[in-house]
N, C-alpha and C. Protein backbone atom coordinates (compact mmCIF):
# COMPACT_ATOMS: atom_id res chain seq x y z
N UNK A 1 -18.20 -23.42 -51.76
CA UNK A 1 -18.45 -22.72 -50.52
C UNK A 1 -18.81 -21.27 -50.83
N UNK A 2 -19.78 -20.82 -50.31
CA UNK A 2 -20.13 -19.22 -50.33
C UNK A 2 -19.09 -18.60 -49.71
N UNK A 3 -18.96 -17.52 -50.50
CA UNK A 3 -18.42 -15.90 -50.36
C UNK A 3 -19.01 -15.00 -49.59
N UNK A 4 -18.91 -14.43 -48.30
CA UNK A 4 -19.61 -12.94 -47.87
C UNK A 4 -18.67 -12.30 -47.82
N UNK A 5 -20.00 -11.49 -49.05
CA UNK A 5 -19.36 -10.10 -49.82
C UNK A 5 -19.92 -9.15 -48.63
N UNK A 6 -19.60 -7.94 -48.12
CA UNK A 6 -20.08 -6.76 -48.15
C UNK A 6 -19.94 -5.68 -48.68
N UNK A 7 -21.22 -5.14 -49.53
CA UNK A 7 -21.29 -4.30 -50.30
C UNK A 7 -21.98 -3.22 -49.70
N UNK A 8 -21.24 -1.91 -50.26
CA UNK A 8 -21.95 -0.20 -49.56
C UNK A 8 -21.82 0.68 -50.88
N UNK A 9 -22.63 1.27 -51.37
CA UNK A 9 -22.10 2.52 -51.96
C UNK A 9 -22.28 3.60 -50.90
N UNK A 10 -20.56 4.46 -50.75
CA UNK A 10 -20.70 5.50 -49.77
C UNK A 10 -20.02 6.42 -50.43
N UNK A 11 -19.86 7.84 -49.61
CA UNK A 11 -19.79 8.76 -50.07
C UNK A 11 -18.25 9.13 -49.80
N UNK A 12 -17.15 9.62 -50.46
CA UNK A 12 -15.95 10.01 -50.63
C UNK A 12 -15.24 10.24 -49.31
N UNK A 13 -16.45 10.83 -48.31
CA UNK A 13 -15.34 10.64 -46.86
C UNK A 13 -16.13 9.47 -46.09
N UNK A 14 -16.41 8.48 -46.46
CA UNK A 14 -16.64 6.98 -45.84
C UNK A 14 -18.19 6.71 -45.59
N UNK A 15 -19.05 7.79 -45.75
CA UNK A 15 -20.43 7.04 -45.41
C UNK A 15 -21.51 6.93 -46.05
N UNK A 16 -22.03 5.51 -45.47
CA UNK A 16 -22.63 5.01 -46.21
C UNK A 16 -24.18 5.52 -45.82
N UNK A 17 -25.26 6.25 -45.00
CA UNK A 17 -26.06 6.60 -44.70
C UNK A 17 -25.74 8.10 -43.94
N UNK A 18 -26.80 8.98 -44.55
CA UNK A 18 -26.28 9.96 -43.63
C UNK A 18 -27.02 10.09 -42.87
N UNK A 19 -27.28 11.32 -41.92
CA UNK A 19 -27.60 11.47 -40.54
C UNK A 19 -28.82 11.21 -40.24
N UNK A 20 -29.02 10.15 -39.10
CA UNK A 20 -29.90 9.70 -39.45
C UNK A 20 -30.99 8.80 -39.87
N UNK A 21 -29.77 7.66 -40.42
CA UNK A 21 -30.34 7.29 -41.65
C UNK A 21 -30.34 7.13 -43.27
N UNK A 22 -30.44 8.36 -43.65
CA UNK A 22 -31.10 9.20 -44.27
C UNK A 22 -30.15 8.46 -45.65
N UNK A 23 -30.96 8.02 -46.41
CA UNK A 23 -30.21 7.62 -48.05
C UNK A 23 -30.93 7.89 -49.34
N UNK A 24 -31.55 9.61 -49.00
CA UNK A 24 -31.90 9.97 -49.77
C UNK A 24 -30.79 10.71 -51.02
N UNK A 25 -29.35 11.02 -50.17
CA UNK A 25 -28.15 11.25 -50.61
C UNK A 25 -27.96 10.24 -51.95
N UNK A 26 -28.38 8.96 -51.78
CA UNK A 26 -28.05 8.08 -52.51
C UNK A 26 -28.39 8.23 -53.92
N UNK A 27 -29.81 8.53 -53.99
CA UNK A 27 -30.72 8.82 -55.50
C UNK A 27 -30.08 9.32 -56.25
N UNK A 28 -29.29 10.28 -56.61
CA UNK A 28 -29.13 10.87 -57.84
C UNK A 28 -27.75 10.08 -58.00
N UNK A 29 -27.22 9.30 -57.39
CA UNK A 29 -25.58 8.33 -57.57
C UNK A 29 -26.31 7.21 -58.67
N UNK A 30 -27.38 6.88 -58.46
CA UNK A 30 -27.78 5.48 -59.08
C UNK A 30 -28.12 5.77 -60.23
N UNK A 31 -27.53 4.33 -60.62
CA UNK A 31 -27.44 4.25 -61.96
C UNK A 31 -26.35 4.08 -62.73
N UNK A 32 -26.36 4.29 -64.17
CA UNK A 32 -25.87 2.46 -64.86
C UNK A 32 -23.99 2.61 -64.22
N UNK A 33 -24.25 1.29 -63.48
CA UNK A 33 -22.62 1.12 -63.32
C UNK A 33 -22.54 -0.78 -63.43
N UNK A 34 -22.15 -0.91 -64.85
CA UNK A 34 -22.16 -2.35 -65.49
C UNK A 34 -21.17 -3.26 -64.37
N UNK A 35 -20.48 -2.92 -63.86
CA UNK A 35 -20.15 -3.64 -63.35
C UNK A 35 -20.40 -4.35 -61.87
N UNK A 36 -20.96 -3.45 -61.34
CA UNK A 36 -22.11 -3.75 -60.22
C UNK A 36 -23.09 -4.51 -61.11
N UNK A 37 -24.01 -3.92 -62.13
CA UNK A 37 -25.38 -4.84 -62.94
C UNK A 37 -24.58 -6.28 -63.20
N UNK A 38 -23.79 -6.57 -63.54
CA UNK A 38 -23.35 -7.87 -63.63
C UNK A 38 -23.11 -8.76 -62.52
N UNK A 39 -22.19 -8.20 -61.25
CA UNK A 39 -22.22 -8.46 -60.15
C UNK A 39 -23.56 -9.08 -59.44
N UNK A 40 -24.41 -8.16 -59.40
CA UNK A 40 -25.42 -8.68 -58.59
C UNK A 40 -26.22 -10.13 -58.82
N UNK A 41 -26.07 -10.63 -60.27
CA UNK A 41 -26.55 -11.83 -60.38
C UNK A 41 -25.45 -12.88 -59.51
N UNK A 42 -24.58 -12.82 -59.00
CA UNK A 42 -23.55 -13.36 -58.62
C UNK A 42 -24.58 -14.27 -56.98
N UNK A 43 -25.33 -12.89 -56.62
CA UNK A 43 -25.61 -12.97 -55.27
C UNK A 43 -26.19 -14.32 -54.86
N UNK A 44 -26.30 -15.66 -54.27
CA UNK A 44 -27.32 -16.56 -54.04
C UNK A 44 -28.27 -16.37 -52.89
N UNK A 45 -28.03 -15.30 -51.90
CA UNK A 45 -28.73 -14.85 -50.74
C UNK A 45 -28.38 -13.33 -50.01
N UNK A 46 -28.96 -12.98 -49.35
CA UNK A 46 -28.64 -11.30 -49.04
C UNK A 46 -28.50 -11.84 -47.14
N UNK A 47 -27.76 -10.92 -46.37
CA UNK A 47 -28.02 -10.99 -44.77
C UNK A 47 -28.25 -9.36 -44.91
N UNK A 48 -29.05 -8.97 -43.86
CA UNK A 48 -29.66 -8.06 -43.97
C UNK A 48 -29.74 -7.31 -42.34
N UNK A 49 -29.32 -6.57 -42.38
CA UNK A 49 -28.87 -6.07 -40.56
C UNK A 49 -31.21 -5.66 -40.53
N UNK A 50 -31.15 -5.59 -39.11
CA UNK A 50 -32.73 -4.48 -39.29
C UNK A 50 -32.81 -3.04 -39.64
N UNK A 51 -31.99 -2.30 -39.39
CA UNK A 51 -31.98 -0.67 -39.27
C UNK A 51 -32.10 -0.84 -41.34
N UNK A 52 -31.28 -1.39 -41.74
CA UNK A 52 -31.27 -1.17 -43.25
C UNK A 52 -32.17 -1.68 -43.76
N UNK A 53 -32.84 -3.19 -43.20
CA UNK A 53 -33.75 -3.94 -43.75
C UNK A 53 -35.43 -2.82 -43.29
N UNK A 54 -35.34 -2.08 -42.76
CA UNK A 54 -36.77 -1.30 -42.12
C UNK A 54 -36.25 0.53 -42.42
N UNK A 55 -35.04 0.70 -42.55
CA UNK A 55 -34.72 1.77 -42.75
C UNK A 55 -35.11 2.69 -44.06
N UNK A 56 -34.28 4.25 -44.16
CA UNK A 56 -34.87 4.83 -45.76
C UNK A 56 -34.34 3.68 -47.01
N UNK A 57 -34.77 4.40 -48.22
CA UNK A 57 -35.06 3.88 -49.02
C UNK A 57 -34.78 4.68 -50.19
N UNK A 58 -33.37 4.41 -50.97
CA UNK A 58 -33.14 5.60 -52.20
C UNK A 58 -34.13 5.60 -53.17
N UNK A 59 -34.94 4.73 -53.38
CA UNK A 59 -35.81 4.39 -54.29
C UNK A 59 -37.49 5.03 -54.17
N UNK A 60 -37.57 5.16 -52.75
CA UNK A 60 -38.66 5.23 -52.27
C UNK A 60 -39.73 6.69 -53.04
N UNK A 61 -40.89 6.40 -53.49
CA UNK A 61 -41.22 7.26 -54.29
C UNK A 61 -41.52 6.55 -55.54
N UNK A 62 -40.62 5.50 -56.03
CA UNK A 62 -40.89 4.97 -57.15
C UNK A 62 -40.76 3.54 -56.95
N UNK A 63 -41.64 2.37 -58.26
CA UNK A 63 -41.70 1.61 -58.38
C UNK A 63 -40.70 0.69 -57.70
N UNK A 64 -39.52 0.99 -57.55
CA UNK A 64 -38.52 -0.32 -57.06
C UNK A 64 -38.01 0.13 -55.76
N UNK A 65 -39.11 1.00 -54.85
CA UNK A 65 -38.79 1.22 -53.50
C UNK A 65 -39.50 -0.49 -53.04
N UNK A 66 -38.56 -0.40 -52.01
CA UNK A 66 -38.75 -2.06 -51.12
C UNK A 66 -38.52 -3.54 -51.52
N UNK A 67 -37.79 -3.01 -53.08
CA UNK A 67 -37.29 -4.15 -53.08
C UNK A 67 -35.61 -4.29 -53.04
N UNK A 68 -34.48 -5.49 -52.94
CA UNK A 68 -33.51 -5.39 -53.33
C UNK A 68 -32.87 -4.80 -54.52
N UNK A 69 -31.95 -4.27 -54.41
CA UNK A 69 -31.19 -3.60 -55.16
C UNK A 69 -32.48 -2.72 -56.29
N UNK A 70 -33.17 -2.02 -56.02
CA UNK A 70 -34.44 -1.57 -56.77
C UNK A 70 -35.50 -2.63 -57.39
N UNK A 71 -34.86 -3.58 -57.13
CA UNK A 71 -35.88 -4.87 -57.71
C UNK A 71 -34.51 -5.40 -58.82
N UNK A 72 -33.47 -4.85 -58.61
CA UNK A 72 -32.55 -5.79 -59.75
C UNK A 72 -32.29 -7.25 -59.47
N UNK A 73 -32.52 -7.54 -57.86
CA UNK A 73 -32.25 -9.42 -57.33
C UNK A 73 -33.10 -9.65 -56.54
N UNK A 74 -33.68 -10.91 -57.03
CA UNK A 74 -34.79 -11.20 -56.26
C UNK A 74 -33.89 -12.80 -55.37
N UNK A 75 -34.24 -13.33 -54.38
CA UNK A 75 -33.92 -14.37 -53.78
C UNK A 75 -33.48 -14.68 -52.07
N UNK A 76 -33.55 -15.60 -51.49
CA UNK A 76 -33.19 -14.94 -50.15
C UNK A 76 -32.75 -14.24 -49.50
N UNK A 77 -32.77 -13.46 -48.53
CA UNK A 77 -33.07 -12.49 -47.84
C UNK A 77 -32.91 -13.28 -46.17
N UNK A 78 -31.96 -12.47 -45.23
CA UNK A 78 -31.93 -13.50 -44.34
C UNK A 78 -32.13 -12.18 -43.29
N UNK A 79 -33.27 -11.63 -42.61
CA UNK A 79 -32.61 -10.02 -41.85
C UNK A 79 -32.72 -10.47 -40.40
N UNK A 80 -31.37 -10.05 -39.70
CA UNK A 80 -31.06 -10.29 -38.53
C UNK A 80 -31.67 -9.26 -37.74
N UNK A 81 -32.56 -9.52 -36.94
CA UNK A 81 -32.79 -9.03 -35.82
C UNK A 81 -33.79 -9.33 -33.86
N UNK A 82 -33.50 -8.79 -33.25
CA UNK A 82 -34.17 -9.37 -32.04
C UNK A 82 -35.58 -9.26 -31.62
N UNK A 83 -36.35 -8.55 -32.98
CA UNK A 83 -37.84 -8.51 -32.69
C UNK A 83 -38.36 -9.77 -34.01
N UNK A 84 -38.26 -10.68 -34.15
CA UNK A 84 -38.27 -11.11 -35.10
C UNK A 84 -40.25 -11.08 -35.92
N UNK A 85 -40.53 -11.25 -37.13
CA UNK A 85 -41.75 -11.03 -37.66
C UNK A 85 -42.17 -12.02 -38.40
N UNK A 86 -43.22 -12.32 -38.63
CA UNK A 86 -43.27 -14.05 -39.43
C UNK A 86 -42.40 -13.60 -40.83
N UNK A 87 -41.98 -14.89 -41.32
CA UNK A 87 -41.15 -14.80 -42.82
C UNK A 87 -42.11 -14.72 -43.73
N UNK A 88 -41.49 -14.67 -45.35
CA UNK A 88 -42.76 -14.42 -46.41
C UNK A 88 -42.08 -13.28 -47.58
N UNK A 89 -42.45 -13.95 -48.18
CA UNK A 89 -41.84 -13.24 -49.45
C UNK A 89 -40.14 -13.87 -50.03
N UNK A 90 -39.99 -14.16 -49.49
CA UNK A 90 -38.26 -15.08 -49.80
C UNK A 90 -37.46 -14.12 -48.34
N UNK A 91 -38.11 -13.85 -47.03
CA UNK A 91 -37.49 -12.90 -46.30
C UNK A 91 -37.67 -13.79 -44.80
N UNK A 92 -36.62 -14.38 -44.16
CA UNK A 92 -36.34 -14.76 -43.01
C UNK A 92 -35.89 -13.80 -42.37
N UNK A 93 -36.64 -14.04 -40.82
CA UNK A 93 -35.97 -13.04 -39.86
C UNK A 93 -35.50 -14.64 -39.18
N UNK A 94 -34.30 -13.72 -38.25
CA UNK A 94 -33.56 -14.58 -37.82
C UNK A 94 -32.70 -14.18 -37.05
N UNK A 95 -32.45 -14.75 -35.37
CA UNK A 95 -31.83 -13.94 -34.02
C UNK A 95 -30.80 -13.68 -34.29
N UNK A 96 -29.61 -13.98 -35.35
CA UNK A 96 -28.08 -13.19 -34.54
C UNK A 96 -27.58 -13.67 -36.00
N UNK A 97 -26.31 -13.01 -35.91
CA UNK A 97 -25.60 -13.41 -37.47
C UNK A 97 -25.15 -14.61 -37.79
N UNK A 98 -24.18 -15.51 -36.52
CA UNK A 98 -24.13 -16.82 -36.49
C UNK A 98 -25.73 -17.47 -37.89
N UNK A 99 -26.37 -17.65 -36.66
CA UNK A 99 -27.51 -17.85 -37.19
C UNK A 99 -27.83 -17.30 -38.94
N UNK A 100 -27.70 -15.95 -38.86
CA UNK A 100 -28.09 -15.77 -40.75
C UNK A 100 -27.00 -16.43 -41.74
N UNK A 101 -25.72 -16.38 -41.08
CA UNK A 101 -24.65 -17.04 -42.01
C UNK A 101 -25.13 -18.32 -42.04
N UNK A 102 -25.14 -19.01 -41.27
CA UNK A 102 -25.69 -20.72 -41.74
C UNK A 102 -26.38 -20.93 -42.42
N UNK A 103 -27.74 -20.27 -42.27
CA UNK A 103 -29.25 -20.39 -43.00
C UNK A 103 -28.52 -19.91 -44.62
N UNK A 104 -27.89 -18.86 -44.55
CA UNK A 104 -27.27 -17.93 -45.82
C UNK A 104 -26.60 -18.81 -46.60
N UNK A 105 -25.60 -19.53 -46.20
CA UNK A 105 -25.08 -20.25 -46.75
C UNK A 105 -25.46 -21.45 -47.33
N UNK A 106 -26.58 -22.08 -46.65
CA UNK A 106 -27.41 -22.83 -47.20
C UNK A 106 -28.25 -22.82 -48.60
N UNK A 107 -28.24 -22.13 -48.59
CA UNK A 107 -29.43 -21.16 -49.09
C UNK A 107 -28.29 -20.77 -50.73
N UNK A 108 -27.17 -19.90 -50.59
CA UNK A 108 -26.69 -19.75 -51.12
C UNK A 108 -25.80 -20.87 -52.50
N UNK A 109 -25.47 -22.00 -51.66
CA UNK A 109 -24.19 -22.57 -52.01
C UNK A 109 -22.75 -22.49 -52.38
N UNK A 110 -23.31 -22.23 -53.66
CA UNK A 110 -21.41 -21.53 -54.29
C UNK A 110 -21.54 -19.96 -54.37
N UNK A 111 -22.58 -19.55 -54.38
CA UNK A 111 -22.24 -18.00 -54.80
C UNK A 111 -22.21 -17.49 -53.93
N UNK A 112 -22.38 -15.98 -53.79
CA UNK A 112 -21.81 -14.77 -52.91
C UNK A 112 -23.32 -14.69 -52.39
N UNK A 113 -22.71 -14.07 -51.00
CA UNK A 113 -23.91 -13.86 -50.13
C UNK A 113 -23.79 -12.51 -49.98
N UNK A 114 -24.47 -11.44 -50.45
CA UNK A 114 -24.31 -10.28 -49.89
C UNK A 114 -25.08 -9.41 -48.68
N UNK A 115 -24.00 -8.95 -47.89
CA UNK A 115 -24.14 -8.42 -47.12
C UNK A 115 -24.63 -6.91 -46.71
N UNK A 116 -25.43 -6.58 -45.78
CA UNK A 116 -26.13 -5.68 -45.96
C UNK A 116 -26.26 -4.86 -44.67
N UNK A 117 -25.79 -3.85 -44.60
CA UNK A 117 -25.74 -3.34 -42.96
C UNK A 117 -24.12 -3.26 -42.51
N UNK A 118 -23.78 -1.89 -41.91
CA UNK A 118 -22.60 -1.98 -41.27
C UNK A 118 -22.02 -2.46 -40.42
N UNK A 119 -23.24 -2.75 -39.27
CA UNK A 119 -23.16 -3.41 -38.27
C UNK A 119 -22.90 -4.84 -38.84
N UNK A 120 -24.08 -4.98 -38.86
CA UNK A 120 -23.97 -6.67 -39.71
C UNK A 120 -22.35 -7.10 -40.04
N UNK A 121 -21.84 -6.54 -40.78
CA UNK A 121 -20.83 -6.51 -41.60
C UNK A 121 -19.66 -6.67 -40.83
N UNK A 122 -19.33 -5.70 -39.53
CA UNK A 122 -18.73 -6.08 -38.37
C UNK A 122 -18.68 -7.04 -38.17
N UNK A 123 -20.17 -7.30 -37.60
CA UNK A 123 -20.08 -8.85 -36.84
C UNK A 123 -19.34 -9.89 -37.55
N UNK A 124 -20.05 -10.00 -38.88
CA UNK A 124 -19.01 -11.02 -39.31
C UNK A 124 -17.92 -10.99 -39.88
N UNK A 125 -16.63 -9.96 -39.81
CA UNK A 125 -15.49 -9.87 -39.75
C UNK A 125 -15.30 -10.39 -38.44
N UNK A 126 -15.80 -9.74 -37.48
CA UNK A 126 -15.28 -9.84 -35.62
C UNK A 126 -15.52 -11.83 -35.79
N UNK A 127 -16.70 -12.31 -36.81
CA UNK A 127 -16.51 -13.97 -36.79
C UNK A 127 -15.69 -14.41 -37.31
N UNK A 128 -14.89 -14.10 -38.23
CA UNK A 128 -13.87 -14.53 -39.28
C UNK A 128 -14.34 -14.71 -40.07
N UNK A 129 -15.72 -14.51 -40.65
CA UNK A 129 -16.28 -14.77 -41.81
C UNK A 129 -16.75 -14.10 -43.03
N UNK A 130 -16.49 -12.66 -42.43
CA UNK A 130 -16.28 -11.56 -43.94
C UNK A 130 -15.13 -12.03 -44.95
N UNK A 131 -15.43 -12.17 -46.04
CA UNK A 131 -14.44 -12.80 -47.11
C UNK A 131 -13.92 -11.28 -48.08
N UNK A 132 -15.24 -10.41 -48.50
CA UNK A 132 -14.63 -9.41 -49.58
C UNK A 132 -15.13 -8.29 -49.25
N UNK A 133 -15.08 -7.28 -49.82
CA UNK A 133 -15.86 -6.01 -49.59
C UNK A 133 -15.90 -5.34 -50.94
N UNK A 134 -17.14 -5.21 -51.25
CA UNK A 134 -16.68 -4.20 -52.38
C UNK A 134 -17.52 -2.88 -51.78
N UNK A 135 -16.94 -1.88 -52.14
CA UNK A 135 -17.13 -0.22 -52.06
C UNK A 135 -17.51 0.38 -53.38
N UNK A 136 -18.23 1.05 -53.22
CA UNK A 136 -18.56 1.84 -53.96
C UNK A 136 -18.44 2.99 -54.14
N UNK A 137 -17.85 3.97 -54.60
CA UNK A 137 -17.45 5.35 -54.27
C UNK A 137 -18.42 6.50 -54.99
N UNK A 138 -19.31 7.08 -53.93
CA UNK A 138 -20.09 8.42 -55.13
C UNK A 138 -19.56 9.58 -55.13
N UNK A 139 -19.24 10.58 -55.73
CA UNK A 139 -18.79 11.68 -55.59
C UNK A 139 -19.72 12.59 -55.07
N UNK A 140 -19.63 12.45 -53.46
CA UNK A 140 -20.08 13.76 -52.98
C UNK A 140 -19.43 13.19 -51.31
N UNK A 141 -19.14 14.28 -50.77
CA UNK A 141 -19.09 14.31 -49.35
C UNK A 141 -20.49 14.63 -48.42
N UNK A 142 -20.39 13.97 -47.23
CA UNK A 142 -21.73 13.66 -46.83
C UNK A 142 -21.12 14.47 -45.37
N UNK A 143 -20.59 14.36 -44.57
CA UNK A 143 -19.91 14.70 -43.45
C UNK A 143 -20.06 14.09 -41.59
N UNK A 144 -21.26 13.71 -42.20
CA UNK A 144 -21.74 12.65 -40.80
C UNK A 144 -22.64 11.25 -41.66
N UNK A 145 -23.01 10.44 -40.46
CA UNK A 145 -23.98 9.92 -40.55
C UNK A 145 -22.86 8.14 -40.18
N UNK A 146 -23.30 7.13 -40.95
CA UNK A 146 -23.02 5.77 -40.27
C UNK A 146 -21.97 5.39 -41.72
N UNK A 147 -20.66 5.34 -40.88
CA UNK A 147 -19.83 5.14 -42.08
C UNK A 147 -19.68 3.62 -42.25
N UNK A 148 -18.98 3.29 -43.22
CA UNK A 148 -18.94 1.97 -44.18
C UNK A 148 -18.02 1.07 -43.00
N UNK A 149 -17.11 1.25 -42.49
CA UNK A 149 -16.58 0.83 -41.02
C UNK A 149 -16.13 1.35 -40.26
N UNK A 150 -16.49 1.20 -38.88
CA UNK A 150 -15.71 1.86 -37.94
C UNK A 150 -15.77 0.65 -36.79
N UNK A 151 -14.40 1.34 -36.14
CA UNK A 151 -13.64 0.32 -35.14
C UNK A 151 -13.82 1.19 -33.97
N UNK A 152 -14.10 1.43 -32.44
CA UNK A 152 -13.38 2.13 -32.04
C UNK A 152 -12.22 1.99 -31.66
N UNK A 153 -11.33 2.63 -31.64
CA UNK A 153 -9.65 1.86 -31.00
C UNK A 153 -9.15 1.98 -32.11
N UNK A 154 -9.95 1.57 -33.37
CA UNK A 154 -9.40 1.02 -34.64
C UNK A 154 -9.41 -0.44 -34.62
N UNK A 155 -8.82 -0.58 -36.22
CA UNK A 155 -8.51 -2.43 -36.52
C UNK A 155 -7.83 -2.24 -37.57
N UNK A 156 -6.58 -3.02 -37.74
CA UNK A 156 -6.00 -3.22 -39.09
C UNK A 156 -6.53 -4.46 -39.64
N UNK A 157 -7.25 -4.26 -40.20
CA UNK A 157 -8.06 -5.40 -41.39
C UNK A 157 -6.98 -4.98 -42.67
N UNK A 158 -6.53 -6.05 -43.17
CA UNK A 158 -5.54 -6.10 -44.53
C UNK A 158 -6.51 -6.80 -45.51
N UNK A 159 -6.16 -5.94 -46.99
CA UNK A 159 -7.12 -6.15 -47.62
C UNK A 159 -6.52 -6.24 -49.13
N UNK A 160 -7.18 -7.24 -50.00
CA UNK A 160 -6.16 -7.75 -51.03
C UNK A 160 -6.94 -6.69 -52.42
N UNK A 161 -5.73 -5.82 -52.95
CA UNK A 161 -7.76 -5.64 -54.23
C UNK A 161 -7.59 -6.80 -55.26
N UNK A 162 -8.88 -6.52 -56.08
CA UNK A 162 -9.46 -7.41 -56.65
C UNK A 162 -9.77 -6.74 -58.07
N UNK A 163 -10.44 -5.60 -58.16
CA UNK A 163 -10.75 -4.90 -58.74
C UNK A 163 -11.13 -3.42 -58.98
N UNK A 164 -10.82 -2.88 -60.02
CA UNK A 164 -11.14 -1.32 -60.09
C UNK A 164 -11.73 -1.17 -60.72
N UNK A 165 -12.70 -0.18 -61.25
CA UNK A 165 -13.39 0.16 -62.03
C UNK A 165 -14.46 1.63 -61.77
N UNK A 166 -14.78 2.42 -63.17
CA UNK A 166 -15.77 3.46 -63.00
C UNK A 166 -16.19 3.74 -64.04
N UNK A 167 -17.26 4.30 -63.36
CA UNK A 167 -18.26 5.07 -64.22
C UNK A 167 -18.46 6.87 -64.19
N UNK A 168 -19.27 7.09 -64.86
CA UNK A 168 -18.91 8.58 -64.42
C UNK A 168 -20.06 8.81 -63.03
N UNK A 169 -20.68 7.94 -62.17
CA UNK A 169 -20.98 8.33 -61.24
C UNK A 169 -20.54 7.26 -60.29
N UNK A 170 -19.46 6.86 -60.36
CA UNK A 170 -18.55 5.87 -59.13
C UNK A 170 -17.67 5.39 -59.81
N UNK A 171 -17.25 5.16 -58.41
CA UNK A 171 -15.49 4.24 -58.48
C UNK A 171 -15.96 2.85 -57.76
N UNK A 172 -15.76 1.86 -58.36
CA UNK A 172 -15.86 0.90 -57.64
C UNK A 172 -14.54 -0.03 -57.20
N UNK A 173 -14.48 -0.63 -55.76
CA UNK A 173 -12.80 -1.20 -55.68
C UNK A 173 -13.73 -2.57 -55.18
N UNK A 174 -13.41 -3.40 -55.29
CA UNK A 174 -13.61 -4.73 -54.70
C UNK A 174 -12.01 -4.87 -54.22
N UNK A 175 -12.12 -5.77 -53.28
CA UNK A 175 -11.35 -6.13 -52.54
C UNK A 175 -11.46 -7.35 -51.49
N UNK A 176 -10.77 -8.37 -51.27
CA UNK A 176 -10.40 -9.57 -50.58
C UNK A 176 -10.08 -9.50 -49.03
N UNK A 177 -10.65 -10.05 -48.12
CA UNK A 177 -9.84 -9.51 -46.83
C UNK A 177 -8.78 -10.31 -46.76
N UNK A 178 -7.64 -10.39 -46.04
CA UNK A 178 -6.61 -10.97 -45.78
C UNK A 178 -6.65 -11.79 -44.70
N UNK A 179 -6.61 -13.29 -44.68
CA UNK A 179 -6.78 -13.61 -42.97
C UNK A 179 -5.85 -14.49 -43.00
């Protein structure tokens, strides 16, 4: 059975895009963190919110702007949204998350599906179907913009770790949700 992972690298006070948008913040974080490069072959399919799937681009400027992870994983691609566009390239659009988790999982089998978008990422906790999260930590504070989760009201989501690890440009925690 597939795993949905959601994965963010964000910034020390929680966000993962800053204002905006804007993940030009991101560029100078990237780079070699082995344990993410190993990770990502893990992936068998991506869900893909729209704002991130059409949004900036840390890469952009160079060769591995527009693709996944700079071009490090190539393979389905599932992006949820309500204007949908013909598919092509290994990239389904597709109306609602219900919907991308099935196709995803299909698609996937045993491996991890990673997740992509905050929103997105919600939704499928609010389904019961977020399984892990891994975070990524860069050293810099950002001070606005769209953080890695937010509740309003709040939510106690319990969360198991899994793993630690760094580099000298991140901390990475994986972690299990608890259900």
């Amino acid at each position: 059975m597939a795993t949905l992972l959601y994965s963010a690298t964000m910034s020390l006070d929680g966000y993962i895009a800053g204002p905006g948008g804007d993940m030009g913040w991101l560029t100078p974080h990237l780079g070699p963190n082995p344990f993410v490069e190993q990770f990502i072959p893990r992936f068998g399919a991506l869900i893909v919110g729209n704002r991130t799937f059409g949004g900036d681009d840390p890469h952009k400027g160079t060769d591995k702007a527009g693709k996944a992870f700079g071009g490090g994983w190539e393979g389905p691609q599932f992006v949820v949204t309500h204007h949908p566009r013909p598919d092509g390239d290994g990239i389904t659009f597709v109306p609602d998350v219900p919907t991308a988790i099935r196709e995803a999982k299909a698609a996937a089998g045993n491996a991890h599906i990673n997740i992509l978008g905050a929103d997105i990422a919600r939704q499928c906790l609010r389904l019961g179907e977020l399984d892990e999260v891994l975070a990524i930590i860069a050293p810099v504070l950002l001070g606005a913009g769209t953080r890695l989760f937010e509740h309003p009201g709040g939510a106690d989501v319990r969360l198991e770790q899994l793993h630690v690890s760094h580099t000298p440009k991140a901390i990475n925690i994986w972690m299990r949700i608890i259900k």
